[in-house]
C-alpha atoms as a PDB file:
ATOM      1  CA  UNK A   1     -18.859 -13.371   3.614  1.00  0.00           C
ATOM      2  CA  UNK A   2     -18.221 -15.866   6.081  1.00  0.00           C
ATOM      3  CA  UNK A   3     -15.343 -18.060   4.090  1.00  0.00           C
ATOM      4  CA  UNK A   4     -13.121 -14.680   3.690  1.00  0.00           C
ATOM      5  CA  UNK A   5     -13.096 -14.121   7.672  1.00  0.00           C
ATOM      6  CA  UNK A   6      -9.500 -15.861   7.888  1.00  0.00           C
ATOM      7  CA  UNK A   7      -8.195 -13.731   5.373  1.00  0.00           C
ATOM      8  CA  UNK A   8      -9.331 -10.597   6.165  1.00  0.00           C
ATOM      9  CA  UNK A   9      -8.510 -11.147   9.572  1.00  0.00           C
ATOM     10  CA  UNK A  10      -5.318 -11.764   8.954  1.00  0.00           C
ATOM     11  CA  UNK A  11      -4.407  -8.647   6.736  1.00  0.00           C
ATOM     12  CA  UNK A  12      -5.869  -6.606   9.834  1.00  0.00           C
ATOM     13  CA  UNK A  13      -3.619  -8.328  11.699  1.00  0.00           C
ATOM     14  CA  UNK A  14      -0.454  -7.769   9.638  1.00  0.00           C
ATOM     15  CA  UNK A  15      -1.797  -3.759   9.075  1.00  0.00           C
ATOM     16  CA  UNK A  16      -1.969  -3.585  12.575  1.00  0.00           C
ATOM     17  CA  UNK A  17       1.539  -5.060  14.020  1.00  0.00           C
ATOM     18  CA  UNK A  18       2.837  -3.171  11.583  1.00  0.00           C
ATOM     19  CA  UNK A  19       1.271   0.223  11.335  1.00  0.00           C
ATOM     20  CA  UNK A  20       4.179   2.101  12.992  1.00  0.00           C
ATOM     21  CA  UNK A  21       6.486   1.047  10.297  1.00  0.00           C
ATOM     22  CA  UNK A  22       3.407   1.570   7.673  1.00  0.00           C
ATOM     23  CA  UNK A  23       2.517   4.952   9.599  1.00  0.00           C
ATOM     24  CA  UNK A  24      -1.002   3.819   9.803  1.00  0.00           C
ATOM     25  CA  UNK A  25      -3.343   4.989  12.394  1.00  0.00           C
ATOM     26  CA  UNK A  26      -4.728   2.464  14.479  1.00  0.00           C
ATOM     27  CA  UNK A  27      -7.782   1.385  13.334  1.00  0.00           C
ATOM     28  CA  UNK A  28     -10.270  -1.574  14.968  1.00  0.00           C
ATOM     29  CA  UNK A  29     -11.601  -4.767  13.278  1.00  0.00           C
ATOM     30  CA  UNK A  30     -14.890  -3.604  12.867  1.00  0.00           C
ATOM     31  CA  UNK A  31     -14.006  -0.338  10.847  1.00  0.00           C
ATOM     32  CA  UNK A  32     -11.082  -1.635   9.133  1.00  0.00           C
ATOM     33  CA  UNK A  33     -14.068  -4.395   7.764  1.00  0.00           C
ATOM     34  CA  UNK A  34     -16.038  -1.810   6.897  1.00  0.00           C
ATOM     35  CA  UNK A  35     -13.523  -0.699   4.758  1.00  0.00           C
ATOM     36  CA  UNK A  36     -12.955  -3.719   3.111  1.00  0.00           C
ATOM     37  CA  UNK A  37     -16.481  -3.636   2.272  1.00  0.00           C
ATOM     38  CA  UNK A  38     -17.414   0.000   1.375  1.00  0.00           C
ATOM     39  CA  UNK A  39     -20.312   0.233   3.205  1.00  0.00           C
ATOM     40  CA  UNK A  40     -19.840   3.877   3.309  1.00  0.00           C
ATOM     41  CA  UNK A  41     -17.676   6.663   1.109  1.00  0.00           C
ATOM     42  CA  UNK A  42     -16.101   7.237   5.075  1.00  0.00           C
ATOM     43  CA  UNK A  43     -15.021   3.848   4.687  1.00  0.00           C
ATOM     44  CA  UNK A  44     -13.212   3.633   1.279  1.00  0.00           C
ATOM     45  CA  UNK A  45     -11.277   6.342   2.801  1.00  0.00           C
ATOM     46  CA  UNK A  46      -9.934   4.117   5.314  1.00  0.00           C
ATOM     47  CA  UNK A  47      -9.340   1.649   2.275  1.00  0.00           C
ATOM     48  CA  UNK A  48      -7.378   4.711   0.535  1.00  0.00           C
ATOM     49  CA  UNK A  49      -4.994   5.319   3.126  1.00  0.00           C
ATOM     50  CA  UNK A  50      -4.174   1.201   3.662  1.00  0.00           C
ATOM     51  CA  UNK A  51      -3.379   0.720   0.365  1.00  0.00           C
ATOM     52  CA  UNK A  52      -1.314   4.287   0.083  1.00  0.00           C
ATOM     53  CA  UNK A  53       0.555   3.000   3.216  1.00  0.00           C
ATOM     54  CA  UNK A  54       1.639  -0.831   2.037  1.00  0.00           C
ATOM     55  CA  UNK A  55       2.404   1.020  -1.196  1.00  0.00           C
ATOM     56  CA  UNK A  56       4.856   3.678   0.332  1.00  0.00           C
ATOM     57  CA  UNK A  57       6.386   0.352   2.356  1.00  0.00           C
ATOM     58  CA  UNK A  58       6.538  -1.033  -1.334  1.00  0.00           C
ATOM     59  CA  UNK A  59       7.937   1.964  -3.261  1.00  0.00           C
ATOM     60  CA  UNK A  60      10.855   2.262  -0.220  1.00  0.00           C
ATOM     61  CA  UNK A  61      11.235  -1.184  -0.104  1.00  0.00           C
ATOM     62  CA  UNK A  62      11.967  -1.940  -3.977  1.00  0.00           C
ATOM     63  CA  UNK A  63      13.615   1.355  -4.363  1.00  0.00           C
ATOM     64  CA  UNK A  64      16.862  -0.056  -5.879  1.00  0.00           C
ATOM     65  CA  UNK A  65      14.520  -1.932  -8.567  1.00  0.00           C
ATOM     66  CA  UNK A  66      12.191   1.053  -9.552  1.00  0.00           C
ATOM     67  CA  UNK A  67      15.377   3.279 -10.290  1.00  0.00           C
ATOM     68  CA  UNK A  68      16.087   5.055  -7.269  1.00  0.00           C
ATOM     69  CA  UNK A  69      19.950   5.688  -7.142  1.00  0.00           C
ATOM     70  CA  UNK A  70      19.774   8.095  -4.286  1.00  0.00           C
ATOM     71  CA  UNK A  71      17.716   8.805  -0.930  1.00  0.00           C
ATOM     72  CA  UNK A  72      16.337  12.262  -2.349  1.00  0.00           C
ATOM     73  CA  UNK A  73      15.154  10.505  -5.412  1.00  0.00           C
ATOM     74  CA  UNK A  74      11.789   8.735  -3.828  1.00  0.00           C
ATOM     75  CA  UNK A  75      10.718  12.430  -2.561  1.00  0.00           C
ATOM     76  CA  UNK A  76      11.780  13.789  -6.171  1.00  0.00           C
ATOM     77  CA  UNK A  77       9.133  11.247  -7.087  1.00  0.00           C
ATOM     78  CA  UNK A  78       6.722  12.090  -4.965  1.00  0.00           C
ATOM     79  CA  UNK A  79       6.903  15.629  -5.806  1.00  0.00           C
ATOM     80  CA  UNK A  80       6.053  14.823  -9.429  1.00  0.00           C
ATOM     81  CA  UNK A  81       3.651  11.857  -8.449  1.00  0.00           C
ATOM     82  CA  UNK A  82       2.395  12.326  -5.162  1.00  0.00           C
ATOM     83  CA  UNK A  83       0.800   9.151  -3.412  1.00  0.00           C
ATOM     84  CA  UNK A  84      -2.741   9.492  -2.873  1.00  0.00           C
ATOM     85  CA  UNK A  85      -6.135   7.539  -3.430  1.00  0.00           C
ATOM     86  CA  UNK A  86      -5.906   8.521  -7.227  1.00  0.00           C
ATOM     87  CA  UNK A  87      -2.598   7.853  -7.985  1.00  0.00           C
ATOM     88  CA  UNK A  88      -1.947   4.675  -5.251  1.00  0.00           C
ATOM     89  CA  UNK A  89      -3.153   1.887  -8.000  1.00  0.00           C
ATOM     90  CA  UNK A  90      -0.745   2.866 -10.743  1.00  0.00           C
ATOM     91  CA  UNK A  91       2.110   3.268  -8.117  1.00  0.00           C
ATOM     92  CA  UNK A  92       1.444  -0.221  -6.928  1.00  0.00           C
ATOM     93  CA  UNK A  93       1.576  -1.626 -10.449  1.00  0.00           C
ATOM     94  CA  UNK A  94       4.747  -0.171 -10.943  1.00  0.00           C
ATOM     95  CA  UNK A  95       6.341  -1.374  -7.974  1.00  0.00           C
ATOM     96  CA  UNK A  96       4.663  -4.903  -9.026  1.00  0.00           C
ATOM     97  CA  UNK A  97       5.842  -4.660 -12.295  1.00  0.00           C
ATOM     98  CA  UNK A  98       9.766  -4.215 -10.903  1.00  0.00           C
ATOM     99  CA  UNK A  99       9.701  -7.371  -9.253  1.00  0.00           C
ATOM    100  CA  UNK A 100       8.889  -8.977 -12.806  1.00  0.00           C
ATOM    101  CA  UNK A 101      12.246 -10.354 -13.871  1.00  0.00           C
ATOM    102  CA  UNK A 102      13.384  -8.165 -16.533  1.00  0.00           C
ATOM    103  CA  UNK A 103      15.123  -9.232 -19.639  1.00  0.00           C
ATOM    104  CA  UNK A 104      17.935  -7.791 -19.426  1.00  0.00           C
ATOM    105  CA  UNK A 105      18.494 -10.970 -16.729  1.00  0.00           C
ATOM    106  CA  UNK A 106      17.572 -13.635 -18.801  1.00  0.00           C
END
């Protein structure tokens, strides 16, 4: 729809400044909103790998809050769990969840 142009053109955008750091593959407005939309099964592959890459930048970036003492221990993790479009949306939660304050601050 026409009133979520500004947003959606603005997470391309971000995905795409960013996708060396996010190790995603260049991809061009008009397939990345395809994506967004599903017009196709191709496309909610695309949508897999986004969301698989912002939550790899998550999981690294909140390491010290999900438990991760020691470099090794994300690929540990991975090993056990590995990131893909089946497992991305519980990873995600997780890494959600350990930005919640936890009690133990309060």
């Amino acid at each position: 729809p026409a009133e979520c142009w500004d947003k959606m053109l603005s997470t391309w955008d971000f995905l795409h400044r960013f996708r060396d750091f996010l190790s995603f593959a260049p991809t061009g407005l008009d397939r990345f909103r395809a994506s967004v939309t599903a017009e196709k099964e191709s496309d909610l592959m695309l949508y897999d790998e986004m969301c698989c890459c912002l939550t790899r930048a998550l999981m690294l970036e909140l390491k010290d809050l999900m438990g991760f003492q020691k470099p090794h221990d994300v690929v540990d993790f991975y090993s056990l769990k590995p990131l893909n479009s089946l497992t991305w949306p519980d990873l995600a939660a997780q890494c959600l969840c350990a930005l919640l304050p936890s009690k133990r601050q309060a």
